[in-house]
N, C-alpha and C. Protein backbone atom coordinates (compact mmCIF):
# COMPACT_ATOMS: atom_id res chain seq x y z
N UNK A 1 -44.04 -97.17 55.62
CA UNK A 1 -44.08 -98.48 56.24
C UNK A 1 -45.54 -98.92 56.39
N UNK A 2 -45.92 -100.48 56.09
CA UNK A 2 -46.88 -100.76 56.26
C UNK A 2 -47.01 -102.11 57.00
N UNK A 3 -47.99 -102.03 58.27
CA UNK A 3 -48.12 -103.05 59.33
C UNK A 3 -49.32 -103.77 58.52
N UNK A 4 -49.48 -104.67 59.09
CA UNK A 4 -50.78 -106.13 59.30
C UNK A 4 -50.81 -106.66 60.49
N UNK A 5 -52.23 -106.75 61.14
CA UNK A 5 -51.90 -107.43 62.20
C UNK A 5 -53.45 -109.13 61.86
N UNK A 6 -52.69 -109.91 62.33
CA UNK A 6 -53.63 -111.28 62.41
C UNK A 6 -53.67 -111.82 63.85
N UNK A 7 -54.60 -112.62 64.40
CA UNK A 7 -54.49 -113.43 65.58
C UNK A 7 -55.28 -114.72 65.14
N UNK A 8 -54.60 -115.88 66.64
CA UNK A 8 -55.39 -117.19 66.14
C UNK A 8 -55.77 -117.04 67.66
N UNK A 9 -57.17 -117.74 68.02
CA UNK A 9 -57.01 -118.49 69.31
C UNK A 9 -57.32 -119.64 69.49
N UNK A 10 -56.46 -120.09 70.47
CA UNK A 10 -56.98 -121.48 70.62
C UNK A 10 -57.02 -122.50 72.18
N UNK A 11 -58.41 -123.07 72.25
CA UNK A 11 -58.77 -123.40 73.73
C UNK A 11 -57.66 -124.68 73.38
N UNK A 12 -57.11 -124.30 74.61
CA UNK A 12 -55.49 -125.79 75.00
C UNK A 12 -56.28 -126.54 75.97
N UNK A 13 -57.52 -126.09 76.45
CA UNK A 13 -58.26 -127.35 77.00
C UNK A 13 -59.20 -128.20 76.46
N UNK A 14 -59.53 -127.68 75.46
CA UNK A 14 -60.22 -128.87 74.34
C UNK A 14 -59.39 -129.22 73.38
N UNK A 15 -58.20 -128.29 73.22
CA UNK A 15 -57.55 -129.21 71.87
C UNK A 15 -58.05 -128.13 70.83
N UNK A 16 -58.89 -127.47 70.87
CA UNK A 16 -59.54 -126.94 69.34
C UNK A 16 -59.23 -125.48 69.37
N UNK A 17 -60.06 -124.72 68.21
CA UNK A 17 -59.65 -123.42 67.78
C UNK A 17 -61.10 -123.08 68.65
N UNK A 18 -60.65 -121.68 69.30
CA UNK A 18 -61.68 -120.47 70.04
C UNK A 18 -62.52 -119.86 68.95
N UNK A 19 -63.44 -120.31 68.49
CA UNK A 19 -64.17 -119.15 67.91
C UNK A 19 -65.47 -118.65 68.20
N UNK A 20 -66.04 -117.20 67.85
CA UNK A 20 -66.58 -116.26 68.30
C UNK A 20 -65.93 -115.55 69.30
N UNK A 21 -64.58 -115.39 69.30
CA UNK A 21 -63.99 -114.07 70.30
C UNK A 21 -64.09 -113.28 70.28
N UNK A 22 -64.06 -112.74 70.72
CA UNK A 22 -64.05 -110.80 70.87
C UNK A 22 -62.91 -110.38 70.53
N UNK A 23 -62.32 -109.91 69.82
CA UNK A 23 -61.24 -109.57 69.26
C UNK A 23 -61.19 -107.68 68.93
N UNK A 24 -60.76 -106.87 69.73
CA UNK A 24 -60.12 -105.76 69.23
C UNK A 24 -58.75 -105.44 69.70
N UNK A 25 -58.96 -104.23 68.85
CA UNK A 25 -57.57 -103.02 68.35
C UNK A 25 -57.43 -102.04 68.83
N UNK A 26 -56.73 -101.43 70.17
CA UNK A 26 -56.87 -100.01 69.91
C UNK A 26 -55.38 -99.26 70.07
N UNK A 27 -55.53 -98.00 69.64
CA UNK A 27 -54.65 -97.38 69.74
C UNK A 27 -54.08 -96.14 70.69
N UNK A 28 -53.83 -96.31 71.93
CA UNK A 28 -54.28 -95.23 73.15
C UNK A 28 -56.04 -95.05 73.15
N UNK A 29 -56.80 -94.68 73.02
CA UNK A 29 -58.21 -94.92 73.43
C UNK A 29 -58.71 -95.34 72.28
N UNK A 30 -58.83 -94.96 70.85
CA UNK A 30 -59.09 -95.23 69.58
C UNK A 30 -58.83 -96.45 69.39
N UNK A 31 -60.25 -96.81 69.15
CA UNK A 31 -60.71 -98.65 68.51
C UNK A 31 -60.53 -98.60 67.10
N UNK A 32 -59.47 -99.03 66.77
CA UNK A 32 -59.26 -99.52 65.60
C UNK A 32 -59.67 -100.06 64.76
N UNK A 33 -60.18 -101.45 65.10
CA UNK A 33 -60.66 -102.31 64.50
C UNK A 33 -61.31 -103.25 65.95
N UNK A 34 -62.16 -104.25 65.19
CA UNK A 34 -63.39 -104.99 65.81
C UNK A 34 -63.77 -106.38 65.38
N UNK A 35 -63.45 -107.14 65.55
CA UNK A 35 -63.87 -108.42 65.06
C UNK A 35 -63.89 -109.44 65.87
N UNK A 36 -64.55 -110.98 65.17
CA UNK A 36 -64.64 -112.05 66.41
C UNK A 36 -64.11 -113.14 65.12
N UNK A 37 -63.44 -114.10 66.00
CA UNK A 37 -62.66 -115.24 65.38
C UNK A 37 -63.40 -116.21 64.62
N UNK A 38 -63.15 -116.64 63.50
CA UNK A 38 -64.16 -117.52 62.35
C UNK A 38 -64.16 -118.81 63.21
N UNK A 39 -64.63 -119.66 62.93
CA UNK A 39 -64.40 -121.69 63.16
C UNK A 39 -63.26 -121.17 63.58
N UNK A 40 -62.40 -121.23 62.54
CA UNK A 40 -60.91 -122.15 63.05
C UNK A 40 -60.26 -121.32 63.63
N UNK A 41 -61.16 -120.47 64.46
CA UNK A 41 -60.30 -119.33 65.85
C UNK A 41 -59.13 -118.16 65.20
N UNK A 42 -59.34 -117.75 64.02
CA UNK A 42 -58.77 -116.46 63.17
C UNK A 42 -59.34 -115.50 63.29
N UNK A 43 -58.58 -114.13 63.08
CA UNK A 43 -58.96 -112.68 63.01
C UNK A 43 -57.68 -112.26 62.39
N UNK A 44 -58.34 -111.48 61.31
CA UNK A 44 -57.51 -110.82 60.73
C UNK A 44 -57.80 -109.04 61.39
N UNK A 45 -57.06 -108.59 62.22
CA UNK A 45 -57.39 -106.85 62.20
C UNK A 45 -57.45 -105.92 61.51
N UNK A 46 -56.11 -105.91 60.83
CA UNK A 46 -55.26 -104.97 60.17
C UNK A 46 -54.80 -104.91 58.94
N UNK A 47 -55.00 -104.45 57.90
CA UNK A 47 -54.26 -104.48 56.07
C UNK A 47 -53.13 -103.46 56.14
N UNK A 48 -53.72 -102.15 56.83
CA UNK A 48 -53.06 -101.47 56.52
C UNK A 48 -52.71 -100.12 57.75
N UNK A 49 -51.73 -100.53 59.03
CA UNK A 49 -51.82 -99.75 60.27
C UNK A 49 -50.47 -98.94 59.98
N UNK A 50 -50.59 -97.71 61.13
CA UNK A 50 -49.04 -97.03 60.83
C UNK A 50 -48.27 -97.72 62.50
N UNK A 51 -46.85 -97.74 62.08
CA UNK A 51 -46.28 -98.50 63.16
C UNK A 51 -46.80 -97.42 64.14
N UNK A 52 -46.14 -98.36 65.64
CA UNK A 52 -47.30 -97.94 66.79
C UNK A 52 -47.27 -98.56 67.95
N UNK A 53 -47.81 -98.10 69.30
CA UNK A 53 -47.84 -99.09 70.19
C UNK A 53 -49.53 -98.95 70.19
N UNK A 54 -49.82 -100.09 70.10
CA UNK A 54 -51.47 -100.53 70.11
C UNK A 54 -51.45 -101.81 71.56
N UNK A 55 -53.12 -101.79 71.86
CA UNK A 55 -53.48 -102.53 72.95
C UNK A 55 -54.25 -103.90 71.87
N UNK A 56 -54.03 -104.95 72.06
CA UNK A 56 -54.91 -105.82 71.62
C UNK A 56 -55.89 -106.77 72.35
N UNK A 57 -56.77 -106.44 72.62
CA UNK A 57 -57.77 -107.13 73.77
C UNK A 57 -58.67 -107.89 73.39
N UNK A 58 -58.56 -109.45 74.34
CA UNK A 58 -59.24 -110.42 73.59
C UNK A 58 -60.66 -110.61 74.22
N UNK A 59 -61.43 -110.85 74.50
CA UNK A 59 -62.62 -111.14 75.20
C UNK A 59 -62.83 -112.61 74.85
N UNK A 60 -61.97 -113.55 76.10
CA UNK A 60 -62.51 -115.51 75.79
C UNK A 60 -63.81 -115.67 76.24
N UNK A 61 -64.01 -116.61 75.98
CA UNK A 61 -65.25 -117.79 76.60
C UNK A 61 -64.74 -118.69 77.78
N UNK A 62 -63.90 -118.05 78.99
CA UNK A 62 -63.69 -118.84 79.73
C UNK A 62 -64.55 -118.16 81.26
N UNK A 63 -64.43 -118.97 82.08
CA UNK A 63 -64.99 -118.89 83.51
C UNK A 63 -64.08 -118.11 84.76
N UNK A 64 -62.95 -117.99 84.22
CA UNK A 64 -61.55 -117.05 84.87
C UNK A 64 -61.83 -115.78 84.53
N UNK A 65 -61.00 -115.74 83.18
CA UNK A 65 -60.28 -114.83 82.03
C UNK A 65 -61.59 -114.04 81.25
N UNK A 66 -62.17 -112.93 81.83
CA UNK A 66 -62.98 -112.07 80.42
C UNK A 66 -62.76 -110.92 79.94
N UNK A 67 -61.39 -110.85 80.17
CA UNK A 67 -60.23 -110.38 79.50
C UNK A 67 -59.17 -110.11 79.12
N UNK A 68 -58.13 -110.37 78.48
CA UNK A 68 -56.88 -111.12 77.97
C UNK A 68 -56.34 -109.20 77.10
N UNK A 69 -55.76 -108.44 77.70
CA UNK A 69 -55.10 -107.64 76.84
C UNK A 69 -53.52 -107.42 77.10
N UNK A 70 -52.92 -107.43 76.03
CA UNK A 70 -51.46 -107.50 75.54
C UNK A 70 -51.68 -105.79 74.63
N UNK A 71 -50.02 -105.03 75.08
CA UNK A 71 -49.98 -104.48 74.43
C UNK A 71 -48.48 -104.22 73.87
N UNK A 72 -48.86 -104.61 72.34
CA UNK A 72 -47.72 -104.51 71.72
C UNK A 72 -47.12 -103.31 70.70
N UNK A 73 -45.69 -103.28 69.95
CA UNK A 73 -45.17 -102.54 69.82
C UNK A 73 -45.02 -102.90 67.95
N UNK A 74 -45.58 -102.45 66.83
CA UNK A 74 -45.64 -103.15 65.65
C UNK A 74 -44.85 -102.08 64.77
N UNK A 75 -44.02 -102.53 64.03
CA UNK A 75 -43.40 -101.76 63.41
C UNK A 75 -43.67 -102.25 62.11
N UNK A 76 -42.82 -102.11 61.16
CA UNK A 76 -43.36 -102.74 59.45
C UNK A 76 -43.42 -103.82 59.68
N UNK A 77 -44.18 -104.65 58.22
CA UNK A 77 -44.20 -105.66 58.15
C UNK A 77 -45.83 -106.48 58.78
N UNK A 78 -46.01 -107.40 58.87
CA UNK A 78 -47.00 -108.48 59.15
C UNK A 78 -46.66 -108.73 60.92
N UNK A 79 -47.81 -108.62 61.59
CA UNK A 79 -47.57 -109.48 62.65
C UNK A 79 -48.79 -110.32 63.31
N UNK A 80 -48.33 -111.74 63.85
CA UNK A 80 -49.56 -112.85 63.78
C UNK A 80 -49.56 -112.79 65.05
N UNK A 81 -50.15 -112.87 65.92
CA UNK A 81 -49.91 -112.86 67.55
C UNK A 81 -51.45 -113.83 67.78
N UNK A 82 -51.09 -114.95 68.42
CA UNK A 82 -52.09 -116.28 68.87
C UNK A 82 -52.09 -116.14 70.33
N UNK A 83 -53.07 -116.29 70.80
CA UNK A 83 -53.41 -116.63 71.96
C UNK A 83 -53.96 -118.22 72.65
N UNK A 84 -53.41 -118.50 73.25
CA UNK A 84 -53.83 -119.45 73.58
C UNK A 84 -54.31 -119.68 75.31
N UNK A 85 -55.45 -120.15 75.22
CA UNK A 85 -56.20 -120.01 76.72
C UNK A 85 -56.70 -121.37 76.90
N UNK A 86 -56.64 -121.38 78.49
CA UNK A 86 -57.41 -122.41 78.82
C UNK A 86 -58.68 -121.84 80.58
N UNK A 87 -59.33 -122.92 80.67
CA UNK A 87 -59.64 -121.86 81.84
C UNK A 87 -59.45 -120.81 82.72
N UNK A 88 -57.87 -121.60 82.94
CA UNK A 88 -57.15 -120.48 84.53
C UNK A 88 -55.85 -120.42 83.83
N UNK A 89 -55.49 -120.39 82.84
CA UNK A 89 -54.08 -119.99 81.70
C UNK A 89 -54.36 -119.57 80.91
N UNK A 90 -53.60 -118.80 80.43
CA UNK A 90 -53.09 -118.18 78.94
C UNK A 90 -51.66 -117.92 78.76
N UNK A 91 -51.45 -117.80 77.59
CA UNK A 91 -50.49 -117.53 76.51
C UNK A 91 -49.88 -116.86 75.53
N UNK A 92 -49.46 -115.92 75.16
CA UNK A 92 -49.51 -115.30 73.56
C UNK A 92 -47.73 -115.52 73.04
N UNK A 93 -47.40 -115.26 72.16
CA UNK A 93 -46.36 -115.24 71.71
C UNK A 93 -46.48 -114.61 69.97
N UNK A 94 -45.49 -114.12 69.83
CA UNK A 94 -45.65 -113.31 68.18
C UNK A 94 -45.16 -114.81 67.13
N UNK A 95 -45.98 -114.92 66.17
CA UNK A 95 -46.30 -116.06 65.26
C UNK A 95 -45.67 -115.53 64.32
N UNK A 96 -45.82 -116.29 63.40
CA UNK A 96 -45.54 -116.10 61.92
C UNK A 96 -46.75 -115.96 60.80
């Protein structure tokens, strides 16, 4: 079986895409992967993970929130998980 993982973020108080996030991966303490979101608030993590329960922790640019971690459960297949923040909210839900 082979996972992918992607994220988008995006500030719901300007309307636009989050970019330069802090974006990691880990897996019980093991950092996976490391990246920060292009312009249009993307990160790709993952090509090639074994299913798993992993932590995904975002680091925003807000004045609340300076840190946003979800931990999910990925089995085969692709998974897109977006975040969406605003100052004193957030969001995630599994994408397509």
């Amino acid at each position: 079986m082979t996972v992918s993982l992607s994220t988008h973020v995006l500030d719901t108080a300007t309307g636009k895409p989050a970019a330069s996030v802090t974006v990691e991966l880990l897996c019980g303490a093991d950092l996976v992967a490391s990246t920060a979101t292009d312009a249009d608030g993307r990160a790709r993590l993952a090509e090639s993970l074994d299913p798993g329960r992993y932590r995904l922790v975002f680091h925003p640019p807000s004045p609340f929130f300076t840190r946003v971690e979800l931990e999910i459960v990925l089995e085969d297949g692709h998974y897109h998980v977006p975040l969406l923040i605003s100052p004193f909210s957030c969001a995630s839900y599994r994408g397509s």
